[in-house]
N, C-alpha and C. Protein backbone atom coordinates (compact mmCIF):
# COMPACT_ATOMS: atom_id res chain seq x y z
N UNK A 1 11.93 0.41 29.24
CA UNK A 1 10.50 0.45 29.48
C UNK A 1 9.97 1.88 29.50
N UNK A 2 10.55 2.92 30.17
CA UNK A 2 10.80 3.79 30.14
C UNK A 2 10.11 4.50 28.63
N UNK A 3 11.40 4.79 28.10
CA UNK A 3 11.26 5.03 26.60
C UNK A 3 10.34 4.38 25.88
N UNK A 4 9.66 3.14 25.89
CA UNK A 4 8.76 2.87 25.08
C UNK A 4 7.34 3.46 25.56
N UNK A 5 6.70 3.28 26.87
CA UNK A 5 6.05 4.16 27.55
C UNK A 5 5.91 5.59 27.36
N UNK A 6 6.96 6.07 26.91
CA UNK A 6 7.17 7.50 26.30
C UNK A 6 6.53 7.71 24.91
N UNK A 7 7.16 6.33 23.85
CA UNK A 7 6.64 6.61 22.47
C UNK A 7 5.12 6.32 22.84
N UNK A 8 4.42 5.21 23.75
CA UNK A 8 3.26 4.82 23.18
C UNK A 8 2.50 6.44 23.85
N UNK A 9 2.66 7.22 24.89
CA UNK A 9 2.22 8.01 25.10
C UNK A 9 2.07 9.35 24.12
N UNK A 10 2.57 9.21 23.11
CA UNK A 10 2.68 10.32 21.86
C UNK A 10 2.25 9.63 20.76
N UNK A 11 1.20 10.55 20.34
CA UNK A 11 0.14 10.22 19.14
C UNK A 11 0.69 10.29 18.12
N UNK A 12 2.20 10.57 17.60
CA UNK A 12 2.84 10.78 16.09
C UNK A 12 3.32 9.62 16.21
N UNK A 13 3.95 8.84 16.75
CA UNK A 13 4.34 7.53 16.44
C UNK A 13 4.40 6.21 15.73
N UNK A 14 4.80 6.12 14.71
CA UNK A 14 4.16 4.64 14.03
C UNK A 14 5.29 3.31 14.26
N UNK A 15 6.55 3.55 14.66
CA UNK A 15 7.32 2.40 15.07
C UNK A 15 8.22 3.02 15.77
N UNK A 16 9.56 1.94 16.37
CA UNK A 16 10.51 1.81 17.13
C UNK A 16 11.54 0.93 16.40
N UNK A 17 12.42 1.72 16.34
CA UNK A 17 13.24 0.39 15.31
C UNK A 17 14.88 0.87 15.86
N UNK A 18 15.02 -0.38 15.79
CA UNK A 18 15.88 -0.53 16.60
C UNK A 18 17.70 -1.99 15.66
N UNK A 19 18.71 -1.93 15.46
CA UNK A 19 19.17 -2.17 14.47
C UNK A 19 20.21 -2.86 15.42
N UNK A 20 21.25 -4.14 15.06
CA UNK A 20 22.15 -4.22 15.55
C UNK A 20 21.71 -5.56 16.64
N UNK A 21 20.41 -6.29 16.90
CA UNK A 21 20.02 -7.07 17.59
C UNK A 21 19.80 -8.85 17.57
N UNK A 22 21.20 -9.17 15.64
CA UNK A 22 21.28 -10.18 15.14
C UNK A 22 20.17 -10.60 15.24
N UNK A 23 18.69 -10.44 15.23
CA UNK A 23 17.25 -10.85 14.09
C UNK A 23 16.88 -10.10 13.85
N UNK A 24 15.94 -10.55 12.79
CA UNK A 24 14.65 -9.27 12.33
C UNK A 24 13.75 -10.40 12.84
N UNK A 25 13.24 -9.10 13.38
CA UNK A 25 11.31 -9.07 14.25
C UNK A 25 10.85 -7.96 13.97
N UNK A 26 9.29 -8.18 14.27
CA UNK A 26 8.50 -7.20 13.76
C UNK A 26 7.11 -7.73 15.01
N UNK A 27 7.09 -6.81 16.09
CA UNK A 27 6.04 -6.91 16.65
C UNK A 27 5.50 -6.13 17.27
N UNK A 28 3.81 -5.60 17.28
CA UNK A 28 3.05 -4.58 17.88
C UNK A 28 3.59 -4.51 19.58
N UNK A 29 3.44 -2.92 19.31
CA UNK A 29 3.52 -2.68 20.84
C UNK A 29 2.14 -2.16 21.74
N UNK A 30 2.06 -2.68 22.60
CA UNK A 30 0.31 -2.38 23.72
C UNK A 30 0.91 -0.79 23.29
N UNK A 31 1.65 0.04 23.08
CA UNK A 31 0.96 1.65 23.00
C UNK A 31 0.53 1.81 21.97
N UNK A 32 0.33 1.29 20.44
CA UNK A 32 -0.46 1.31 19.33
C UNK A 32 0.95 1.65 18.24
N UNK A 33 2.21 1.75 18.58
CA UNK A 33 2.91 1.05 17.23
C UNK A 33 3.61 0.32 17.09
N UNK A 34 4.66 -0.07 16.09
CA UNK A 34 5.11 -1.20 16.04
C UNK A 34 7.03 -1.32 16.61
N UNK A 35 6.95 -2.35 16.85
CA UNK A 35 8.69 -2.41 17.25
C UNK A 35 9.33 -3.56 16.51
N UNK A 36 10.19 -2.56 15.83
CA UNK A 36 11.24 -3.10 14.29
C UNK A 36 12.33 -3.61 14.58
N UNK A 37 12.84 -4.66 15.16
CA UNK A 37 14.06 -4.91 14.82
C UNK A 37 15.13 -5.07 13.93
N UNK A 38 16.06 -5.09 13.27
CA UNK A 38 16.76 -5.72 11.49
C UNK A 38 18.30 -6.43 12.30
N UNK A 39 18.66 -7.22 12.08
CA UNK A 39 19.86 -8.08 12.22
C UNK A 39 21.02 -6.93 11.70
N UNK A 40 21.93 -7.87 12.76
CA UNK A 40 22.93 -7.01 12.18
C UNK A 40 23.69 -7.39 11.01
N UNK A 41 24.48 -6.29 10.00
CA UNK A 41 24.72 -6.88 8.83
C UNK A 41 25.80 -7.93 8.53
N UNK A 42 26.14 -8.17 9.45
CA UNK A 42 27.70 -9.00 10.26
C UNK A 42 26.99 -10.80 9.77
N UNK A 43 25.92 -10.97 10.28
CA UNK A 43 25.30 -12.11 10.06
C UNK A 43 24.79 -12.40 9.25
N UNK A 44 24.15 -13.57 8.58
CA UNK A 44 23.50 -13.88 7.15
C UNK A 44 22.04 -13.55 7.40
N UNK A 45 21.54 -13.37 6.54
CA UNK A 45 21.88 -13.01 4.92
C UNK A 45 22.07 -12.08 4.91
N UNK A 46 23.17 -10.78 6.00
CA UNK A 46 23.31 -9.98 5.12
C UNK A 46 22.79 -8.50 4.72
N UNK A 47 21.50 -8.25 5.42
CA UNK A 47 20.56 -7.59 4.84
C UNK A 47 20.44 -6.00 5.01
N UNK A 48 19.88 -5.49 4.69
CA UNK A 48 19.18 -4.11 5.47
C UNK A 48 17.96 -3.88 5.59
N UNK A 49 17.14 -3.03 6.19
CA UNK A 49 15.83 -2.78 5.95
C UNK A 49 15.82 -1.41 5.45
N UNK A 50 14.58 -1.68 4.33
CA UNK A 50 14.16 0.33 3.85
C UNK A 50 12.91 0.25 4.25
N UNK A 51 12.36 1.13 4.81
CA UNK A 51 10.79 1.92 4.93
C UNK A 51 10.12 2.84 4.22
N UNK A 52 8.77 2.76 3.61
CA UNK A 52 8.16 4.27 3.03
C UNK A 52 6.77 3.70 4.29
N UNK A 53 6.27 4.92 4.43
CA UNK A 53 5.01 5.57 4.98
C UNK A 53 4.41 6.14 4.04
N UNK A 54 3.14 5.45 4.10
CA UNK A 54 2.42 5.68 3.10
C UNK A 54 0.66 5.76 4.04
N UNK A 55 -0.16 7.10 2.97
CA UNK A 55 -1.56 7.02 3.11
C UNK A 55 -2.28 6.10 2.74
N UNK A 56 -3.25 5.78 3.12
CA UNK A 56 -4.01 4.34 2.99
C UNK A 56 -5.60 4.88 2.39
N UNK A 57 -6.66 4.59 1.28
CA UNK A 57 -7.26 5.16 1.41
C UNK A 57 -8.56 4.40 2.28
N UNK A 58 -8.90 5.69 2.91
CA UNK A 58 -10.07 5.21 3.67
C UNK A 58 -9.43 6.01 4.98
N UNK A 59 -8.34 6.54 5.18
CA UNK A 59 -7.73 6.82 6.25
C UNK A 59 -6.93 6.27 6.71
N UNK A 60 -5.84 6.53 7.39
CA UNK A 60 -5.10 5.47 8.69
C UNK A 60 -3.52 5.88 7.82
N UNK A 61 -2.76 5.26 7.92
CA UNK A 61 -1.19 4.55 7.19
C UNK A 61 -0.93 3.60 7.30
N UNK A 62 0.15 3.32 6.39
CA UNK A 62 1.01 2.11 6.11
C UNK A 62 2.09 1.71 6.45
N UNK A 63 3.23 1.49 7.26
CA UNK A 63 4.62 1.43 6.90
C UNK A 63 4.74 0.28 6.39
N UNK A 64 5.42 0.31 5.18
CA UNK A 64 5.85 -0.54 4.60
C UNK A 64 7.22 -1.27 4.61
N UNK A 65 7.85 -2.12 4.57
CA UNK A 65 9.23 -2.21 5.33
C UNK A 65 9.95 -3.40 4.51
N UNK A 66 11.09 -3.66 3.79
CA UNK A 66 11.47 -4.69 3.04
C UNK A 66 12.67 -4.37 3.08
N UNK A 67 13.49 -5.76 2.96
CA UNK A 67 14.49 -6.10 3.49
C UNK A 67 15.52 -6.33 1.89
N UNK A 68 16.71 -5.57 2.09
CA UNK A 68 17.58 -5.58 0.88
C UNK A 68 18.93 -6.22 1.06
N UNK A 69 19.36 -6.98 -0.40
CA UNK A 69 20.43 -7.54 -0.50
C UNK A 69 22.03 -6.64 -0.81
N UNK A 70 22.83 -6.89 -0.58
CA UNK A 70 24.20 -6.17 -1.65
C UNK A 70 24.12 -6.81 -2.38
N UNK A 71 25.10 -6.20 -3.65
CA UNK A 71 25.04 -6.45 -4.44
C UNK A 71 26.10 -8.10 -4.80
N UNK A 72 26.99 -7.88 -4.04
CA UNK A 72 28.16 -9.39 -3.80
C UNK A 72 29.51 -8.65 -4.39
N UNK A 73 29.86 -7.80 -4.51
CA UNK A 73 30.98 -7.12 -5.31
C UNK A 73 31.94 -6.82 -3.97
N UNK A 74 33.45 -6.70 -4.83
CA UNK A 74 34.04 -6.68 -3.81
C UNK A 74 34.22 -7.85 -2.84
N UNK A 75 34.56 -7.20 -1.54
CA UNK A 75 34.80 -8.46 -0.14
C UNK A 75 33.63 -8.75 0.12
N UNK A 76 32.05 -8.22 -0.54
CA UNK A 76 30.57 -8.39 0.03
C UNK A 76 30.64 -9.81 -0.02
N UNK A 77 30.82 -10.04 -1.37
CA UNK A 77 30.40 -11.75 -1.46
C UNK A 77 31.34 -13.28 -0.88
N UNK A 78 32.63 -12.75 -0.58
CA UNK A 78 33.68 -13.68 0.31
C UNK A 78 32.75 -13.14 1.94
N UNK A 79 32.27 -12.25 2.42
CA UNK A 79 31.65 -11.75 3.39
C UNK A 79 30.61 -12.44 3.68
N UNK A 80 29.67 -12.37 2.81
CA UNK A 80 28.18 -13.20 2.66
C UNK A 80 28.39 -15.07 2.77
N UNK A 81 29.03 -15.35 2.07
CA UNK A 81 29.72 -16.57 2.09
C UNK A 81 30.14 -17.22 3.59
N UNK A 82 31.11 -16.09 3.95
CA UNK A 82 31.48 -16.99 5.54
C UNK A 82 30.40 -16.65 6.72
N UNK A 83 29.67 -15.62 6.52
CA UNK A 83 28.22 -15.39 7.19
C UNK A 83 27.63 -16.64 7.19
N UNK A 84 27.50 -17.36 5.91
CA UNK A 84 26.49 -18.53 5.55
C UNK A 84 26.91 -19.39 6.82
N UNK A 85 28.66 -19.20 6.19
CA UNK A 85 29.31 -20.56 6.69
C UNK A 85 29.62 -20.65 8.41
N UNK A 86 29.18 -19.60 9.10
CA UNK A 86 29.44 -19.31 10.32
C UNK A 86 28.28 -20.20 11.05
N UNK A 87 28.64 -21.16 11.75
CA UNK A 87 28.07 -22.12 12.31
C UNK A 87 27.47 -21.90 13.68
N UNK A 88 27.76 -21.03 14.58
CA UNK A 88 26.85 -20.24 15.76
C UNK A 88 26.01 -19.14 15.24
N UNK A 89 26.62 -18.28 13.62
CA UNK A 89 26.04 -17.59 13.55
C UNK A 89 24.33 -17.45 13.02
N UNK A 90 24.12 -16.50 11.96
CA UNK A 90 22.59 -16.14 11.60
C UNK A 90 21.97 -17.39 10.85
N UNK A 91 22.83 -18.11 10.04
CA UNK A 91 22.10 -19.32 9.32
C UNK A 91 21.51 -19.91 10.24
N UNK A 92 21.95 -20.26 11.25
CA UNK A 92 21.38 -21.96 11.93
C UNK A 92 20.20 -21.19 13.18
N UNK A 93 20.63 -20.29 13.97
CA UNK A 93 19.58 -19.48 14.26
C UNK A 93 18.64 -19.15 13.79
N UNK A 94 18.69 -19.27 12.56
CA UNK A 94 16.97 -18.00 12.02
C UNK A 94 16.93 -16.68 12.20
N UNK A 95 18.11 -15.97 12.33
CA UNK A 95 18.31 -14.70 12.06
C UNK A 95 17.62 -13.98 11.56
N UNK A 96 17.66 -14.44 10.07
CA UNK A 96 17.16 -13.44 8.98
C UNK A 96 15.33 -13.45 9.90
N UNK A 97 15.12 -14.11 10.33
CA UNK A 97 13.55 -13.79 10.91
C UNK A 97 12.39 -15.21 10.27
N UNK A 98 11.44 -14.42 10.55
CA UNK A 98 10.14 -15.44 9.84
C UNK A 98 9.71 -14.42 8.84
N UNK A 99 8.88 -14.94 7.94
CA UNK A 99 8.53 -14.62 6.78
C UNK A 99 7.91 -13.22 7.12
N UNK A 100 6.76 -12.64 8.18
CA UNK A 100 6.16 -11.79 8.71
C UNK A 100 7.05 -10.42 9.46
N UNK A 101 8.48 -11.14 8.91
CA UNK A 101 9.66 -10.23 10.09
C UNK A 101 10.27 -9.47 9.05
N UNK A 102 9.93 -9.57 7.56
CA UNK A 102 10.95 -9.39 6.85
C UNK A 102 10.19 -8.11 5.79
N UNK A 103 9.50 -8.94 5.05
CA UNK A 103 8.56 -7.78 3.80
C UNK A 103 7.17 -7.45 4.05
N UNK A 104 6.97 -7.00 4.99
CA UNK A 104 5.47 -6.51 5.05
C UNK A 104 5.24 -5.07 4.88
N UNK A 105 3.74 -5.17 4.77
CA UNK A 105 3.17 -3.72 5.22
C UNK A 105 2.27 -4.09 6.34
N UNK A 106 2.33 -2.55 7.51
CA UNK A 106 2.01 -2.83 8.68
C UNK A 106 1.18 -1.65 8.72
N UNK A 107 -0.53 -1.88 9.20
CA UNK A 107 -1.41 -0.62 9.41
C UNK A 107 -1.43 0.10 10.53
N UNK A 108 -1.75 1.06 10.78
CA UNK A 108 -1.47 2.04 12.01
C UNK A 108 -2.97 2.75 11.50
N UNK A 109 -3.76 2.79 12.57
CA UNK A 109 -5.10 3.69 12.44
C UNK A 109 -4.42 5.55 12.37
């Protein structure tokens, strides 16, 4: 609580992201940015997240944020496979997130 209280108190801030928490979420924080979660890659599908920050015109920014596959080479795809097939794990949960958790762009004044 601490630490987030800290970021919302500093005006450079546009998220909190945070990795390793088996889902992706994506939700505003009361100090004015956002808090990123991404699954861990242990679980299906698998994924990563990339970010660009981007100018917006009219003023303000963007982070933009989308979620990437491997390629399946190698142990990736016997890997990806028993992820699927892992029956407590990310499949049957909803891991990978909701649609709003995954490829967006997010505005920041």
């Amino acid at each position: 609580d601490a630490a987030l209280a800290a970021l919302g108190a500093a005006d450079n801030v546009v998220a909190a992201i945070a990795g390793h928490r088996h889902s992706n979420e994506i939700e505003p924080d009361p100090g004015g940015f956002w808090r990123i979660s991404t699954a861990s890659l242990a679980d299906f599908p698998q994924q990563t997240r990339m970010f660009c920050l981007r100018e917006v015109s009219g003023g303000g920014l963007a982070l933009e944020t989308w979620m990437v596959d491997h390629d399946g080479r190698g142990v990736a795809g016997p890997a990806r496979e028993l992820a699927y097939l892992d029956a407590q794990g990310g499949r049957p949960q909803r891991f990978a997130g909701r649609r709003a958790d995954r490829n967006v762009r997010l505005f920041i004044p």
